[in-house]
C-alpha atoms as a PDB file:
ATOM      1  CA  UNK A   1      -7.520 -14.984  -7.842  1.00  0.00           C
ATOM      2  CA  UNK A   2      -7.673 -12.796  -4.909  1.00  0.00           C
ATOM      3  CA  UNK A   3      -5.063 -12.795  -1.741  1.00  0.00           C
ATOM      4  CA  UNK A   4      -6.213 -15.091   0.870  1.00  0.00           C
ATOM      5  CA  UNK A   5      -8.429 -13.898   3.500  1.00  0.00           C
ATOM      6  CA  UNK A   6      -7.500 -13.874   7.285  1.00  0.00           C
ATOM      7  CA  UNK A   7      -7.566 -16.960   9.199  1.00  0.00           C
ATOM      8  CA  UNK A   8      -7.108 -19.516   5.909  1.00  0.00           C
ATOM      9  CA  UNK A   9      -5.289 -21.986   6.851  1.00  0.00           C
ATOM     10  CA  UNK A  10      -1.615 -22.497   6.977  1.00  0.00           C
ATOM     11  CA  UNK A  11       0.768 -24.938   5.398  1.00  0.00           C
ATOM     12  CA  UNK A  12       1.494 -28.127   6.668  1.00  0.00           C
ATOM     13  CA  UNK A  13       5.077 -28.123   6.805  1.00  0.00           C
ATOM     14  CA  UNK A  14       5.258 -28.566  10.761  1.00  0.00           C
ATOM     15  CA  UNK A  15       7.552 -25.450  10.958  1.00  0.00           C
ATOM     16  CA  UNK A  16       6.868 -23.055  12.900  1.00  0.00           C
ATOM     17  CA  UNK A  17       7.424 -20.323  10.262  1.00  0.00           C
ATOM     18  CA  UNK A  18       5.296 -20.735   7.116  1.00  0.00           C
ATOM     19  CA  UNK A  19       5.028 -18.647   4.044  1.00  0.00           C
ATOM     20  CA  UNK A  20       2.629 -19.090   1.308  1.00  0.00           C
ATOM     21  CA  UNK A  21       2.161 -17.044  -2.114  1.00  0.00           C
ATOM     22  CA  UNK A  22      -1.003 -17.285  -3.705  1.00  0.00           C
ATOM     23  CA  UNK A  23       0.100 -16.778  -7.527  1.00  0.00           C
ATOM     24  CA  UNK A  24      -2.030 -14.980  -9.998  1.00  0.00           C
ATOM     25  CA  UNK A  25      -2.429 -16.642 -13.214  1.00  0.00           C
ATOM     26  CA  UNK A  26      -1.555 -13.552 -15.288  1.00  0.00           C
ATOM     27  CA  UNK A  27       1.111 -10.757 -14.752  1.00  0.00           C
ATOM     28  CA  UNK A  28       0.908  -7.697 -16.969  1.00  0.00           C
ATOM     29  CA  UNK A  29       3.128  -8.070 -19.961  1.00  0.00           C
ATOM     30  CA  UNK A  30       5.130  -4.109 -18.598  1.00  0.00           C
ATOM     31  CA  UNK A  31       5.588  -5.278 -14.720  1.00  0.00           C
ATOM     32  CA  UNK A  32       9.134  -6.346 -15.343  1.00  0.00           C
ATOM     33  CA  UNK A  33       9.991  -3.118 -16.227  1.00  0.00           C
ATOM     34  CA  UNK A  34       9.039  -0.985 -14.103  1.00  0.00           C
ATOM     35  CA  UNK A  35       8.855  -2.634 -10.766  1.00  0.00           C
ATOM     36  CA  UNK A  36      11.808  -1.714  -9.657  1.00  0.00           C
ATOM     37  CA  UNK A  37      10.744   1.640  -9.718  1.00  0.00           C
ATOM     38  CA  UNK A  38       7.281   1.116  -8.408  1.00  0.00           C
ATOM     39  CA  UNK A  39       8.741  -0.117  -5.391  1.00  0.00           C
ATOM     40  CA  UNK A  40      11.438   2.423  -3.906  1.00  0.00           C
ATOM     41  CA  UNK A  41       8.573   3.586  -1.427  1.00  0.00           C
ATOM     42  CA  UNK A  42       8.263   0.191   0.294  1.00  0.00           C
ATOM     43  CA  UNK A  43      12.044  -0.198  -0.145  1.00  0.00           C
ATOM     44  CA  UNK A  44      12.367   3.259   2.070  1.00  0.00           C
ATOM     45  CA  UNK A  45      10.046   1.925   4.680  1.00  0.00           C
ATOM     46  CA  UNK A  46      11.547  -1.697   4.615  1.00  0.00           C
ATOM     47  CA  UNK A  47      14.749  -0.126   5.198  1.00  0.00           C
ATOM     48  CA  UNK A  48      13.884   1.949   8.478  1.00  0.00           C
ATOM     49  CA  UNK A  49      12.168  -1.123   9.395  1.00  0.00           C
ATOM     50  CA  UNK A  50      15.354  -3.105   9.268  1.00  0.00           C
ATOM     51  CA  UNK A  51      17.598  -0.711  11.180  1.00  0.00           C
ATOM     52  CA  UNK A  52      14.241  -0.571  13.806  1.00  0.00           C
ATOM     53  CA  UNK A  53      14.608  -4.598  13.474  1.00  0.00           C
ATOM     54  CA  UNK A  54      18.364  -5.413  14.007  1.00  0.00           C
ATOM     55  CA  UNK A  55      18.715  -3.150  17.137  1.00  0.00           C
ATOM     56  CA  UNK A  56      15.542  -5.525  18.188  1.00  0.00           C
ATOM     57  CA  UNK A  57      17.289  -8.535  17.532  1.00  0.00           C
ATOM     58  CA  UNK A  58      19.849  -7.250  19.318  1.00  0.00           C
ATOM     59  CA  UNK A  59      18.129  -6.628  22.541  1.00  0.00           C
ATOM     60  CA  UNK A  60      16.647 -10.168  22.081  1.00  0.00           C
ATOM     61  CA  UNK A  61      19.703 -11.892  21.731  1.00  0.00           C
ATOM     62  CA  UNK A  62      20.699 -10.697  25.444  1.00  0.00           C
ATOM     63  CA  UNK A  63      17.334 -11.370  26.567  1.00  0.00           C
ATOM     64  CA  UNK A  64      17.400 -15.043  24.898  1.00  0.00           C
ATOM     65  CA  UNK A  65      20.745 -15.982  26.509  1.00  0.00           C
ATOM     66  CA  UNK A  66      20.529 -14.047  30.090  1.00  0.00           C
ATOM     67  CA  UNK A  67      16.624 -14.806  30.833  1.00  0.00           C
ATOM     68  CA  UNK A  68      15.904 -18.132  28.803  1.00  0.00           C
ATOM     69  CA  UNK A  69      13.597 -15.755  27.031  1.00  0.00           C
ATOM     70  CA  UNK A  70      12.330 -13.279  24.574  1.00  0.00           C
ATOM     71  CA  UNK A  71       9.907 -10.831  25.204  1.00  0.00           C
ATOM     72  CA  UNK A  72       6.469 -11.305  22.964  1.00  0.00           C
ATOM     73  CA  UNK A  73       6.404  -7.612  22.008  1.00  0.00           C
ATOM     74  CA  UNK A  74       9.989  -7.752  20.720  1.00  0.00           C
ATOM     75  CA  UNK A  75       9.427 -10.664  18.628  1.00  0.00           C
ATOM     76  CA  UNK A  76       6.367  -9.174  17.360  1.00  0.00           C
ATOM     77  CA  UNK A  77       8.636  -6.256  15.946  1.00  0.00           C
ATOM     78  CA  UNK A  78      10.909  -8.983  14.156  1.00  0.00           C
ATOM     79  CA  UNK A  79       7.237 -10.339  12.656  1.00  0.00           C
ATOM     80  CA  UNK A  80       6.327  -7.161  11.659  1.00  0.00           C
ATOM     81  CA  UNK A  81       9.882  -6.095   9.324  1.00  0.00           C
ATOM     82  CA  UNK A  82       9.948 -10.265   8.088  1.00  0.00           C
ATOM     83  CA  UNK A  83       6.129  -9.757   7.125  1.00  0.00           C
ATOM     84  CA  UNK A  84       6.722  -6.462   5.236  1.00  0.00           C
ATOM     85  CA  UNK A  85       9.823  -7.808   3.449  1.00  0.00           C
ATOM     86  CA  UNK A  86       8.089 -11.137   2.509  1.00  0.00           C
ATOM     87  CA  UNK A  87       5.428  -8.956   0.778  1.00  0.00           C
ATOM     88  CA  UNK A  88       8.130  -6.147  -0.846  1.00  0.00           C
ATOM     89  CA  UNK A  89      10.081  -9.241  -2.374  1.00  0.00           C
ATOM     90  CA  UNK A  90       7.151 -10.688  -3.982  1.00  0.00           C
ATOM     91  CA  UNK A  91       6.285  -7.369  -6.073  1.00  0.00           C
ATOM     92  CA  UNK A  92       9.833  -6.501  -6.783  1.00  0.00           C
ATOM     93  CA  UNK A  93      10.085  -9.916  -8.352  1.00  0.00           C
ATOM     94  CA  UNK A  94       7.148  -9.128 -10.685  1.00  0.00           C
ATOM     95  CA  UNK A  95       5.314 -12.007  -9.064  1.00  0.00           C
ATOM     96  CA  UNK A  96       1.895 -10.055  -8.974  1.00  0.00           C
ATOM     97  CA  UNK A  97       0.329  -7.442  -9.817  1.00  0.00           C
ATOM     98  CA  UNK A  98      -1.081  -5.622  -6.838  1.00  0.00           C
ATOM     99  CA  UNK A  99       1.107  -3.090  -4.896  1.00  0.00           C
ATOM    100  CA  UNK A 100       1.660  -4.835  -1.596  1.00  0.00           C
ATOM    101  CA  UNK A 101      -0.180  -2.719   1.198  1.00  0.00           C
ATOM    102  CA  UNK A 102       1.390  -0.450   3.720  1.00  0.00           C
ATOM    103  CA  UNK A 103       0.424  -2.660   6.284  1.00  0.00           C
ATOM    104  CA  UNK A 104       2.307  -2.590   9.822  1.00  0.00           C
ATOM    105  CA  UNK A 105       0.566  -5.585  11.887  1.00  0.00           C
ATOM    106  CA  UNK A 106       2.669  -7.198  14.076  1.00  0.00           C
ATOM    107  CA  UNK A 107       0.511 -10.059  14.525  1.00  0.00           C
ATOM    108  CA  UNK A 108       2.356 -13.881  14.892  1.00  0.00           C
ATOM    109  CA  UNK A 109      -0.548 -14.809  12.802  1.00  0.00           C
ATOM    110  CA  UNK A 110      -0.866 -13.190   9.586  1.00  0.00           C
ATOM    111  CA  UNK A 111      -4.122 -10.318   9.136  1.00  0.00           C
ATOM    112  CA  UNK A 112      -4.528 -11.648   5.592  1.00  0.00           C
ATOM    113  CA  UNK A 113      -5.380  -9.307   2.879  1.00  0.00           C
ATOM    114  CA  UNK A 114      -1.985  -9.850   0.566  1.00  0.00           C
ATOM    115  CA  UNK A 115      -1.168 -12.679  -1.796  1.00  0.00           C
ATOM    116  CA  UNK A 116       1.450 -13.111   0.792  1.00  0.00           C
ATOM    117  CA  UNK A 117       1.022 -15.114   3.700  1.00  0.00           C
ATOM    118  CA  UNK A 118       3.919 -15.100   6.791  1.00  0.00           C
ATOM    119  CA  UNK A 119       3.110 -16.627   9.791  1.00  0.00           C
ATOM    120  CA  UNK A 120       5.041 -17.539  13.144  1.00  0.00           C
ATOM    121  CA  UNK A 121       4.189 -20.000  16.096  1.00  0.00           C
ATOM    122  CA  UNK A 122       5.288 -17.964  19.243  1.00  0.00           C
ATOM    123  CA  UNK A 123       8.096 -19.413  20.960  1.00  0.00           C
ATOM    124  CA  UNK A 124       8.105 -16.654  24.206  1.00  0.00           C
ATOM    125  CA  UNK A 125       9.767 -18.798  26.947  1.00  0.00           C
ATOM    126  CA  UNK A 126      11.993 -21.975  27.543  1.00  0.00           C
ATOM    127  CA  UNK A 127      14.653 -20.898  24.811  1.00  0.00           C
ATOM    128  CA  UNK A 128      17.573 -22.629  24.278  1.00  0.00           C
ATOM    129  CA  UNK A 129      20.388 -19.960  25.756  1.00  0.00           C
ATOM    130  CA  UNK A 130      23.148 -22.039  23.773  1.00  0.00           C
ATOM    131  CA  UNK A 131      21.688 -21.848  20.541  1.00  0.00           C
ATOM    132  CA  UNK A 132      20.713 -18.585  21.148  1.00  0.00           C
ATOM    133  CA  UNK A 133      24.528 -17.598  21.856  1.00  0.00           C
ATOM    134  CA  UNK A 134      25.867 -19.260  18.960  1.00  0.00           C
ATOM    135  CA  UNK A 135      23.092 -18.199  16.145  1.00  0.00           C
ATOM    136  CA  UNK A 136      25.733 -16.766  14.435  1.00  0.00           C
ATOM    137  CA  UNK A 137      27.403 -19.812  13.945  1.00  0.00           C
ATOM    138  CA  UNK A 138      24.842 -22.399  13.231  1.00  0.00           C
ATOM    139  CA  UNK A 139      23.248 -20.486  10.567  1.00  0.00           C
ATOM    140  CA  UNK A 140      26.852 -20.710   8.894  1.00  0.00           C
ATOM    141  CA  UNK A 141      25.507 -23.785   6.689  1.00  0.00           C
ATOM    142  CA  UNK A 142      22.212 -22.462   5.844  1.00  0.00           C
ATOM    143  CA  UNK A 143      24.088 -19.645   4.440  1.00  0.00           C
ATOM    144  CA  UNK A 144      26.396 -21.756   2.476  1.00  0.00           C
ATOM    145  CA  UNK A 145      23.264 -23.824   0.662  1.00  0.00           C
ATOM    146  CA  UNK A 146      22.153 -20.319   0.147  1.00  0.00           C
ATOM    147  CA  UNK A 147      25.017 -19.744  -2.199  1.00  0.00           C
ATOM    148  CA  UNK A 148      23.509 -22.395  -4.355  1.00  0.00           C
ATOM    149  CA  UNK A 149      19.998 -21.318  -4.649  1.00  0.00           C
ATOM    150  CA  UNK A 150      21.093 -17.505  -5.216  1.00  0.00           C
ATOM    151  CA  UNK A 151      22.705 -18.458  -8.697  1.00  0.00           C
ATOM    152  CA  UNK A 152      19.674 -20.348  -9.498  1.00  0.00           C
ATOM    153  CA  UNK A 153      17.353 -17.510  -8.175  1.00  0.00           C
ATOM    154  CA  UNK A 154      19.350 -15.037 -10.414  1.00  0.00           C
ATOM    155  CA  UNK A 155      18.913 -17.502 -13.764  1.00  0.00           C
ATOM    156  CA  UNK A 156      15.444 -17.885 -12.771  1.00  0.00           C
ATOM    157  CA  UNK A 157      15.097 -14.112 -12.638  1.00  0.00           C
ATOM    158  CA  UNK A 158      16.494 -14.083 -16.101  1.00  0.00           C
ATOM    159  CA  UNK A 159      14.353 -16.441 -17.374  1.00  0.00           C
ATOM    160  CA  UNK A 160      11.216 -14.807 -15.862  1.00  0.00           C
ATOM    161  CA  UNK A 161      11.955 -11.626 -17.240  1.00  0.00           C
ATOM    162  CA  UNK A 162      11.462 -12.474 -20.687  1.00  0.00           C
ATOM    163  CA  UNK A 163       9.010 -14.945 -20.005  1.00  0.00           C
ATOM    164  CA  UNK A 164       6.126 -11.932 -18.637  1.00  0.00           C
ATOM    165  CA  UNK A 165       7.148 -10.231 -20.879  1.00  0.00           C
ATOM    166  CA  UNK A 166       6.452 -12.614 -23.579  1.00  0.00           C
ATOM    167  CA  UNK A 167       3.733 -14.987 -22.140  1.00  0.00           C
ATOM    168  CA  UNK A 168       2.438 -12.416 -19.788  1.00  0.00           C
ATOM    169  CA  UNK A 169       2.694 -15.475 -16.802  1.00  0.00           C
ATOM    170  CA  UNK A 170       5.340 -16.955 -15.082  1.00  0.00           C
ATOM    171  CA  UNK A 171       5.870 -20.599 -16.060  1.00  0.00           C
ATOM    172  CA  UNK A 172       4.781 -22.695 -13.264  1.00  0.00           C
ATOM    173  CA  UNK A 173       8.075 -24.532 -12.592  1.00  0.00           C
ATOM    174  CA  UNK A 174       9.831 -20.954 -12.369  1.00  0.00           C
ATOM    175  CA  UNK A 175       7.070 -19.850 -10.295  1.00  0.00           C
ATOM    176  CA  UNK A 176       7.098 -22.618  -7.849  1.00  0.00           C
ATOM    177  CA  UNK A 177      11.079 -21.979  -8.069  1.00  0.00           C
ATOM    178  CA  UNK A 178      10.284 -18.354  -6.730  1.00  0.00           C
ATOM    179  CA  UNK A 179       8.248 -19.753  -3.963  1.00  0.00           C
ATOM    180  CA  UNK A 180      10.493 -22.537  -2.522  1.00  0.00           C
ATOM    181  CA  UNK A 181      13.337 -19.879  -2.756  1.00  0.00           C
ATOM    182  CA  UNK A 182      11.090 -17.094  -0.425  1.00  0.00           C
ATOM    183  CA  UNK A 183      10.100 -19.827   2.025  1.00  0.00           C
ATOM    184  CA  UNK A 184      13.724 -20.701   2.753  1.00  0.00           C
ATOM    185  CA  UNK A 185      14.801 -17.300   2.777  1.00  0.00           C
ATOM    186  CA  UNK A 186      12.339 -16.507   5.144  1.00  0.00           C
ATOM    187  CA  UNK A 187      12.689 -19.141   7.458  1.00  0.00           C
ATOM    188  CA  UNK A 188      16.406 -18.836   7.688  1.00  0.00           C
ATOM    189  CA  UNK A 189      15.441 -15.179   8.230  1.00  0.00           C
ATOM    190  CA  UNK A 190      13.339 -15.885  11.200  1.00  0.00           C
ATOM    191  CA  UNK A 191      16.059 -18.449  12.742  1.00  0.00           C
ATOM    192  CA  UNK A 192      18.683 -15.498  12.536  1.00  0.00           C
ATOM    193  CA  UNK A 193      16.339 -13.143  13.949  1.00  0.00           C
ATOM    194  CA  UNK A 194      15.684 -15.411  16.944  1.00  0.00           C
ATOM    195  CA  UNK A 195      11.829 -16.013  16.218  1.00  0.00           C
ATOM    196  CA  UNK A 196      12.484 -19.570  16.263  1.00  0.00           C
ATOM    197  CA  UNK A 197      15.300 -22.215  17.872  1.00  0.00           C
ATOM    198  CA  UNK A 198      13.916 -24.761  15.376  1.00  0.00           C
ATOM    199  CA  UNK A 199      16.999 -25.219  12.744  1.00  0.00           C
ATOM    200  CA  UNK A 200      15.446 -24.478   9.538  1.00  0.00           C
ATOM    201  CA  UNK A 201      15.195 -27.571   6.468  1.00  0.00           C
ATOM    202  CA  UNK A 202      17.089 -27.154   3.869  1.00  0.00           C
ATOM    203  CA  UNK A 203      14.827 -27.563   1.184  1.00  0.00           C
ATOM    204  CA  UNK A 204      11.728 -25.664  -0.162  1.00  0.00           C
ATOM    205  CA  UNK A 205       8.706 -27.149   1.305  1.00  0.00           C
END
């Protein structure tokens, strides 16, 4: 099944940060064990982008709670390092096949061309300077339900490992596990990183 092209649509979810993973239906029996490996080059580049990204965030914060604001082309930098991580994750967890491509668009709306799909609604002015201020705090519970899905990420890992392996697939229910679990992740991720004011839902959808 091939990645979804550019412009197809998004999910319905009515947030304003979506993520989508088109699954293959088969996952070469050997991925498990070498992924880790197969990844250290986007893991190098996804962790420059992250030091680039947090001084960003940063610089938005001040903007957010002094002007009511965030620049576009900061946010756009935020897109760009959520994007790329969103698409590392998805190999390193043996969820495909294809190496995820070096791809540096920092487009709100995603180019397409990856199995992953990570788009953002702008939200440039008329930000919430409270919320903005106290981000740090209100993502407190997020982070605490995040406890919870961890340990179940990690058995699911465990499970999957073997099952590739074995089956050479994931099992739907893990898959859809995976899925749910990189949606909220990057959600929260994009309410931390001040893409959004919108709280985030708790659950997977």
């Amino acid at each position: 099944m091939p990645p979804p092209p550019p412009g197809a649509p998004l999910p319905s979810s009515g947030y304003p940060v979506s993520y989508s993973f088109d699954a293959p239906e088969r996952v070469a029996r050997w991925r498990p064990l070498v992924h880790w490996l197969l990844v250290i080059p986007h893991v190098v580049i996804l962790y420059a982008l992250a030091i680039v990204s947090s001084i960003v965030v940063l610089i938005s914060w001040f903007a957010g709670v002094i002007l009511g604001r965030i620049p576009e082309g900061l946010q756009s930098i935020t897109v760009l390092y959520s994007r790329y991580s969103a698409r590392v994750t998805s190999y390193l967890q043996f969820q495909r096949g294809e190496y995820p491509p070096f791809n540096f668009s920092t487009d709100f709306a995603d180019p397409g061309g990856d199995r992953v799909r990570f788009d953002v609604v702008p939200q440039i002015d008329g930000r919430s300077r409270l919320t903005i201020f106290f981000r740090f705090l209100l993502v407190i519970p997020l982070m605490f339900v995040s406890i919870f899905y961890v340990i179940a990420w990690y058995v699911v890992m465990v499970i999957g490992f073997f099952a590739v392996i074995i089956l050479g697939r994931w099992p739907a229910g893990l898959q859809s596990f995976l899925v749910g679990f990189n949606r909220f992740n990057s959600r929260v991720g994009a309410y931390y990183n001040l893409l959004t004011d919108d709280y985030p839902p708790f659950g997977f959808q």
